[in-house]
Structure formats: C-alpha cells, structure tokens
Protein backbone atom coordinates (compact mmCIF):
# COMPACT_ATOMS: atom_id res chain seq x y z
CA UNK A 1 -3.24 203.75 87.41
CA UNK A 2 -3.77 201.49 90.46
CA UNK A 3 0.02 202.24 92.00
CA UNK A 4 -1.04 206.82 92.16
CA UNK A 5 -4.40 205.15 93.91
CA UNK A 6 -2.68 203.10 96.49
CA UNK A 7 -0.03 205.85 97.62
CA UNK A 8 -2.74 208.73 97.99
CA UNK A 9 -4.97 205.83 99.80
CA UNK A 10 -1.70 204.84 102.54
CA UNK A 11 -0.71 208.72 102.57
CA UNK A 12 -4.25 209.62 103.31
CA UNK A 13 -3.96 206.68 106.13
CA UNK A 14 -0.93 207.92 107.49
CA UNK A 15 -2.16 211.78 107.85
CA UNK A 16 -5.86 210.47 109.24
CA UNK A 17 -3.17 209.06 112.19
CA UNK A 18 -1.66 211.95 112.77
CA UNK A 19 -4.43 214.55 112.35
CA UNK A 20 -6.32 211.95 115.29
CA UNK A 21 -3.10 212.45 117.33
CA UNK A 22 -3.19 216.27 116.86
CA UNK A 23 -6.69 216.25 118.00
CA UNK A 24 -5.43 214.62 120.96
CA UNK A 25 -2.82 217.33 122.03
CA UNK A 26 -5.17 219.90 121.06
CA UNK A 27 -8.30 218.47 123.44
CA UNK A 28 -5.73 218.25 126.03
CA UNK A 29 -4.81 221.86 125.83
CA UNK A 30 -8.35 223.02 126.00
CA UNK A 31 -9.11 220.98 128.84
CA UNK A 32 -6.48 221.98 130.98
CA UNK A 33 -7.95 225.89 130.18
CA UNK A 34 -11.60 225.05 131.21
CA UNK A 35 -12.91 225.29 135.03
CA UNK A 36 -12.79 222.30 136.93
CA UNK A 37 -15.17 221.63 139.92
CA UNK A 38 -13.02 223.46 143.00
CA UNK A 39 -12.27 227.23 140.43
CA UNK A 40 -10.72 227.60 136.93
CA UNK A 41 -7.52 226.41 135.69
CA UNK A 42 -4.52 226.78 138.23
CA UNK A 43 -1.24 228.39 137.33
CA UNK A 44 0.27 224.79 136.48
CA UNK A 45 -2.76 224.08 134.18
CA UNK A 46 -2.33 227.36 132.24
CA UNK A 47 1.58 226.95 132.10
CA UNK A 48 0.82 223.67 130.09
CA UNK A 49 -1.60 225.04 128.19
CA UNK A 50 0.24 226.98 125.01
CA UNK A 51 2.41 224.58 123.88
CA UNK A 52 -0.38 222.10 123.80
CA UNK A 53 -2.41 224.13 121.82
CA UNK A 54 -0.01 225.36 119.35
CA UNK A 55 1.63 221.85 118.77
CA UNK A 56 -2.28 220.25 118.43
CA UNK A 57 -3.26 222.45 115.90
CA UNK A 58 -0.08 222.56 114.00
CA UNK A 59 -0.37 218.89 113.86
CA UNK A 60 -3.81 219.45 112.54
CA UNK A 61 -3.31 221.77 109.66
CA UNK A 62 -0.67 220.09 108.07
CA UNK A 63 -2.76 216.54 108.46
CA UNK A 64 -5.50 218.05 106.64
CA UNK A 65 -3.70 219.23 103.91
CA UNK A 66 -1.90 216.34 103.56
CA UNK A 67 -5.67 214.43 103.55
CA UNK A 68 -7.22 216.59 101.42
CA UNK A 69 -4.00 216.95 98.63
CA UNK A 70 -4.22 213.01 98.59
CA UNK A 71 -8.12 212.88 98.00
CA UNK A 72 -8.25 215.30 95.83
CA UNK A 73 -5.11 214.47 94.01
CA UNK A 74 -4.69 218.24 94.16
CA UNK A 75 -0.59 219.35 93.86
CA UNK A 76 -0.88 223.05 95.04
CA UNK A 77 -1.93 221.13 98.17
CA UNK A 78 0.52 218.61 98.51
CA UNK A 79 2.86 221.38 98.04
CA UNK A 80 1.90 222.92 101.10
CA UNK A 81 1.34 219.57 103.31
CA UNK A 82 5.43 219.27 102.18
CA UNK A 83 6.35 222.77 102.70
CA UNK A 84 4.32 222.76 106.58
CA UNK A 85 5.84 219.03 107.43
CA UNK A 86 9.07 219.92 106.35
CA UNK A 87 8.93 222.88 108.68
CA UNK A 88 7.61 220.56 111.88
CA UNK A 89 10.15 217.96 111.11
CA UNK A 90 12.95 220.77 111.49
CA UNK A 91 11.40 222.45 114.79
CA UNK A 92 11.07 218.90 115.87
CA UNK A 93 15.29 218.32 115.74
CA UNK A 94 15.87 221.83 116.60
CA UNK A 95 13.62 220.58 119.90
CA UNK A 96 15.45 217.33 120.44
CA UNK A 97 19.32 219.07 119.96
CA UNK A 98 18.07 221.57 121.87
CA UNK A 99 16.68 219.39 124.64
CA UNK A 100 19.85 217.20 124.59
CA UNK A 101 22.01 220.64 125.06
CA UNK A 102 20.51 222.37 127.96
CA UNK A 103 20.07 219.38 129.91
CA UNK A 104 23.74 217.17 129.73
CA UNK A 105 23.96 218.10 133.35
CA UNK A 106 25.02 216.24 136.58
CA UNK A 107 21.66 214.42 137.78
CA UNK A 108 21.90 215.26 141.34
CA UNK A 109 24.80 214.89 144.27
CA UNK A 110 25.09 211.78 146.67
CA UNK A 111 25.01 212.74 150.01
CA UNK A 112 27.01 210.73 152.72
CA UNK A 113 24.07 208.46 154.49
CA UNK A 114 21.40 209.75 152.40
CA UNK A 115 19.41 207.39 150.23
CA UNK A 116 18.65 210.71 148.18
CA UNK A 117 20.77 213.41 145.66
CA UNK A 118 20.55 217.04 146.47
CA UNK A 119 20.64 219.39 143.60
CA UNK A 120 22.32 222.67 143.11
CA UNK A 121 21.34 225.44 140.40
CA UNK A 122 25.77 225.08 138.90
CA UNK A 123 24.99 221.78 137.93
CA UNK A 124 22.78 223.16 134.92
CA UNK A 125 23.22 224.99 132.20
CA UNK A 126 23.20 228.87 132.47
CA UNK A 127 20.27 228.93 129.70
CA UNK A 128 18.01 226.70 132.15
CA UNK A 129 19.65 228.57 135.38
CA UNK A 130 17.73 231.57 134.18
CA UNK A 131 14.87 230.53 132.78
CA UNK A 132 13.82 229.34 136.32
CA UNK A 133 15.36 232.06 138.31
CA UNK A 134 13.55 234.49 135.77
CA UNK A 135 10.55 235.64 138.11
CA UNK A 136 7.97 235.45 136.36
CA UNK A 137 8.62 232.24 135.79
CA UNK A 138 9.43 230.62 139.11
CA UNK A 139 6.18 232.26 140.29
CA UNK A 140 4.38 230.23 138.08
CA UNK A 141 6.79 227.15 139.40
CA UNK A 142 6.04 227.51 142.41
CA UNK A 143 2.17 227.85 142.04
CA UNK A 144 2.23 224.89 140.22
CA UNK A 145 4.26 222.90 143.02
CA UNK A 146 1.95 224.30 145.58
CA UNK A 147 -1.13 223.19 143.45
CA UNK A 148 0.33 219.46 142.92
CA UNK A 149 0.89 219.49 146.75
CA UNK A 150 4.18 217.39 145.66
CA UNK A 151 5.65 217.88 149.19
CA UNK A 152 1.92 216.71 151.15
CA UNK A 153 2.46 213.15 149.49
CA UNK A 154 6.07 213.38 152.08
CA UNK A 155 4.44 213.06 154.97
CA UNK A 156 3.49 209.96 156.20
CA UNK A 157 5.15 210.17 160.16
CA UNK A 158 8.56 208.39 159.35
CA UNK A 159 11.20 208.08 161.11
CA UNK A 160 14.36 209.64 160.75
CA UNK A 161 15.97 206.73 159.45
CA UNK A 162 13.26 205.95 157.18
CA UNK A 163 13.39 209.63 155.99
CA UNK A 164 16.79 209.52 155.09
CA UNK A 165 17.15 206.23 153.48
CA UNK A 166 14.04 207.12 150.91
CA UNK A 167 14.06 207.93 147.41
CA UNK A 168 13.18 211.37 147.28
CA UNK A 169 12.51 212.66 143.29
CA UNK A 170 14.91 215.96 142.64
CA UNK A 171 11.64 218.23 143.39
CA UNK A 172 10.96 216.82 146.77
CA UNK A 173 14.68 216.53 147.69
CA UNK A 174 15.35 220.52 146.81
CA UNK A 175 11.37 221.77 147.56
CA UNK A 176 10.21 219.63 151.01
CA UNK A 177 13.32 219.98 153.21
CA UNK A 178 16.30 221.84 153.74
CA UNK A 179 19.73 220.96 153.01
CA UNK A 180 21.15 218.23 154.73
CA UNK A 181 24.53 220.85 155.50
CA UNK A 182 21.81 223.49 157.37
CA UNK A 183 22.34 220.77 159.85
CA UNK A 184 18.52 221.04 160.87
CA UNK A 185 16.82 218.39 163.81
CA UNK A 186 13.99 216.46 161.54
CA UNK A 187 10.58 216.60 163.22
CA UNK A 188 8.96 214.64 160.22
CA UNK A 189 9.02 215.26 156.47
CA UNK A 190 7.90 218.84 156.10
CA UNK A 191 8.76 219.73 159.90
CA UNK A 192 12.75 220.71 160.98
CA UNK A 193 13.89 222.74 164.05
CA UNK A 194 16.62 225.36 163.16
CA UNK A 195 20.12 224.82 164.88
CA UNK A 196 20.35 227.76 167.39
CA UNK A 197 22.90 230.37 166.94
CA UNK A 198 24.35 231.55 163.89
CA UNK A 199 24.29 229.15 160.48
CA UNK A 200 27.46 226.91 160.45
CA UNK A 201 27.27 227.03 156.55
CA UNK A 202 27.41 229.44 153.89
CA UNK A 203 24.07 228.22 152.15
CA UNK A 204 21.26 231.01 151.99
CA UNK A 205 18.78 228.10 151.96
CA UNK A 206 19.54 227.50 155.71
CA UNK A 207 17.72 230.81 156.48
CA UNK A 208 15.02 230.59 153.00
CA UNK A 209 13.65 226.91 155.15
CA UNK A 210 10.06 227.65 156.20
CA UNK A 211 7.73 225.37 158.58
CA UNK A 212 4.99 227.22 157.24
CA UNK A 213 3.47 224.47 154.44
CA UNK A 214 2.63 227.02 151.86
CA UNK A 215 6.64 228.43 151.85
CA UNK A 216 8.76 225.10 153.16
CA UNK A 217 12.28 225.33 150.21
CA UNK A 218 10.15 226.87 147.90
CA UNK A 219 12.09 229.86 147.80
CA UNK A 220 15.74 228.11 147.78
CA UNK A 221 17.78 227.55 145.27
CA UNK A 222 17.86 223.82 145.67
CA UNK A 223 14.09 224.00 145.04
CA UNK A 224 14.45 225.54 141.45
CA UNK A 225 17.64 222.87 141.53
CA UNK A 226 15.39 220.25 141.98
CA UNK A 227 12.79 221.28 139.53
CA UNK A 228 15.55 220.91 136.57
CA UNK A 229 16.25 218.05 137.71
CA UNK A 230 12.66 216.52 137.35
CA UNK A 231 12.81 218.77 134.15
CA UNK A 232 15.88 216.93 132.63
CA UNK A 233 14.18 213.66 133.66
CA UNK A 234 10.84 214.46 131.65
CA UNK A 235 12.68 215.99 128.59
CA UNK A 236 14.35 212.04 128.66
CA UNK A 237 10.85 210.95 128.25
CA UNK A 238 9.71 213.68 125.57
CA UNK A 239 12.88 212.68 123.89
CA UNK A 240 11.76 209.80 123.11
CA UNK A 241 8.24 210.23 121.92
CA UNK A 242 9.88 212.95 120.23
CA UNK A 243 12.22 210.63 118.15
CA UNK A 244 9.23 208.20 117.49
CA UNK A 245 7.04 211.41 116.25
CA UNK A 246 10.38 212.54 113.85
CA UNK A 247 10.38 208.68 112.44
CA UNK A 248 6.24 209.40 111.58
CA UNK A 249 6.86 212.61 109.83
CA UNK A 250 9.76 211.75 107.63
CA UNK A 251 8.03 208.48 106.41
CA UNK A 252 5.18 210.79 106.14
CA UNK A 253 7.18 212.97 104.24
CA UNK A 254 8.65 210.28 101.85
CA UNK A 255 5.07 208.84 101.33
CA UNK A 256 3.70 212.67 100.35
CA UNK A 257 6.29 212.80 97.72
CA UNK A 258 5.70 209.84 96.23
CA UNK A 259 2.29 210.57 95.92
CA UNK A 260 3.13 213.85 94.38
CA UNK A 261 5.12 212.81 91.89
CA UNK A 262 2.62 210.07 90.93
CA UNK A 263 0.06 212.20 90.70
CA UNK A 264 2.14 214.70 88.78
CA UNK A 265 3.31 211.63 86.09
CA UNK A 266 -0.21 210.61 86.22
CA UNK A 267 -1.17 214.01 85.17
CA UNK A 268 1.36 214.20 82.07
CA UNK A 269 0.56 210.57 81.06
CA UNK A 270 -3.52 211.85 80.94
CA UNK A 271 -2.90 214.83 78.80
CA UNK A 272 -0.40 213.08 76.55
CA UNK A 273 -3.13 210.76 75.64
C-alpha cells in the first residue's frame, strides 16, 4: 500500500512544479497586455503576448489534472493528464526540430576592417525570409525595434575607429547603419552623409538609409537580416530551456504512469479481497 502512496505523493510534487512554472508564463503574458505608466501595451508587448498565454495555461491544465488524478487516485483523470502531456511533449520536439530547421543558417558575414558581421535576408531560410518580409509582420518588427530604442543605446559620440572596431549585435549591425558597400561618410552611430552622385552599388539599402531616427535601416533588408539573426541567436537559448522542459515532461510522464498503473493494481488487489 505504501509504494501507490509514495508515487501519487512525488507525481503530485512534480506537477505542483510545473503548474507553479505555468503560472509563471501565464502572469507574464498578462502583464505584458496591461497598461504601463507612459499608454498601454506597445506593439512588441502584444507580439509576445499569445504565445505566453497559450503555453501558461496549457502548462496549467495539464498540471492540474495531473494533481488532482494523483490526489484523488482518480484514473479517468490520469488518463487525461497522459493524453494532454503526451500531446505537449510532441509540440515541444515538433518546436525544437522545427527551431533547429529554419535557423541552420550562416550567422552573419565578416566584413574587411569591421569588428562587426553584416547580414543578408539569402543567408536564411525561405520559411523565415517570409515570415519577416510578410507585412504585417515586419510592421509589428519594426514597432517593436522602435519601442526598444535598440539603435539609441548606439550612440555614445565615437569615433570612427571606435565605431568600426565594436561589436555590433545582428539587429544593430542591419537596423542602425547602412551597409558598409553604400560607401557612406560616418557622422556618428545613427548619423551618415550619402556619397554624391549616383550609388556605386547595386544594394537598394543605399537609397532605404534614413537620418531621420524614427526610419534609419529600418526599412532595408539587412534590417529584417539582422533581426533573424538575433532571432536564430534567441531560439539557441529557447533551445535549451526547451530541452530541459522536454527532460521534465517525459519523467513526468513516466512518473504518471507508474502511478496509474499502481493505482489501477491497487484497485484490483481491493476488490479481490
């Protein structure tokens, strides 16, 4: 009798963890979606939002039937805590092969005397290619760089030889300047004079540049370049928390089927008595 006890007791344990850890992901979605002091959630807040939501309260549902199939010993429920992890676990892989598909790209291009890469939209797979070139989407991007003021944190009156000896991320090396082939004269970080005359290169993100702070690359290609490449960088780190939440779920998994088929031999063993 004592071994059905201990399983539903660890089991319970486990999904108490997780359920906590849904909560989590689900406060952080809501919080993201309510008004700040300054206005309401920006476009980059409510772009975030979803997922967060839907992944929280997943996590939730399937905790608490996992909790309450282990305190109440009740099958029917531990049915469904297996039938709802098992389908997590699977959207979980699908997630990481998925993840590990769309984003075995080139990380960026060396640039003769540059201390930074430059990115360019071929590098990446067609599937990401138009999911940010997709405008509806990239207008949400791009309110969400704007919001972040990722190219503001540039400019801090360096010289030219500081400039191009820094380590620009992918965003701020395809969003806060133009390409180094425009052949542009640097005024500071955000600031370049166009060469006059005709372009000497082919690149439309010669003409895209802006001065104007609210525009700057963030119409260029290398911009929505640069934005997969942060992308594939932050999917490296979701991969990985990903990975440790698949190792959770299976052993889980293994300790919710232990428990029901304790629970279901305890059952027998009761009403063959």
């Amino acid at each position: 009798m004592a071994r059905p006890r201990c399983s539903n007791t660890v089991f319970a344990s486990f999904n108490v963890l997780t359920l906590l850890l849904g909560a989590a992901v689900l406060a952080a979605g809501i919080y993201v979606g309510v008004p700040h002091r300054g206005g309401g959630a920006t476009d980059c807040e409510r772009f975030l939002r979803t997922p967060a939501l839907v992944l929280g309260a997943a996590i939730m549902v399937v905790s608490m039937a996992g909790i309450a199939g282990a305190c109440c010993r009740a099958s029917l429920l531990l049915w469904l805590y297996l039938f709802l992890a098992s389908l997590l676990i699977l959207a979980a892989l699908c997630f990481a092969a998925f993840a590990l598909a769309v984003t075995n790209a080139s990380a960026g291009r060396a640039v003769s005397g540059r201390g930074f890469r430059e990115y360019r939209l071929g590098d990446y797979s067609s599937w990401l290619r138009r999911s940010v070139e997709n405008g509806r989407n990239w207008g949400r991007i791009r309110s969400c760089l704007a919001d972040t003021g990722v190219c503001r944190s540039l400019q801090s009156n360096r010289t030219l030889n500081e400039f191009v000896n820094a380590n620009l991320s992918p965003v701020q090396s395809g969003c806060c300047k133009p390409p180094t082939e425009c052949n542009f004269t640097y005024v500071n970080e955000t600031n370049w004079i166009k060469p006059p005359g005709p372009s000497s290169s082919s690149n439309p993100d010669c003409d895209a540049w802006s001065n104007d702070q609210s525009e700057l690359c963030y119409g260029c290609q290398s911009c929505k370049a640069g934005v997969l490449g942060n992308l594939k960088n932050s999917w490296k780190k979701i991969a990985f928390m990903n990975a440790g939440f698949i190792v959770l779920l299976i052993v889980v998994y293994s300790i919710g089927c232990c428990v029901l088929r304790n629970n279901r031999r305890n059952k027998y063993t009761l009403v063959g008595k």
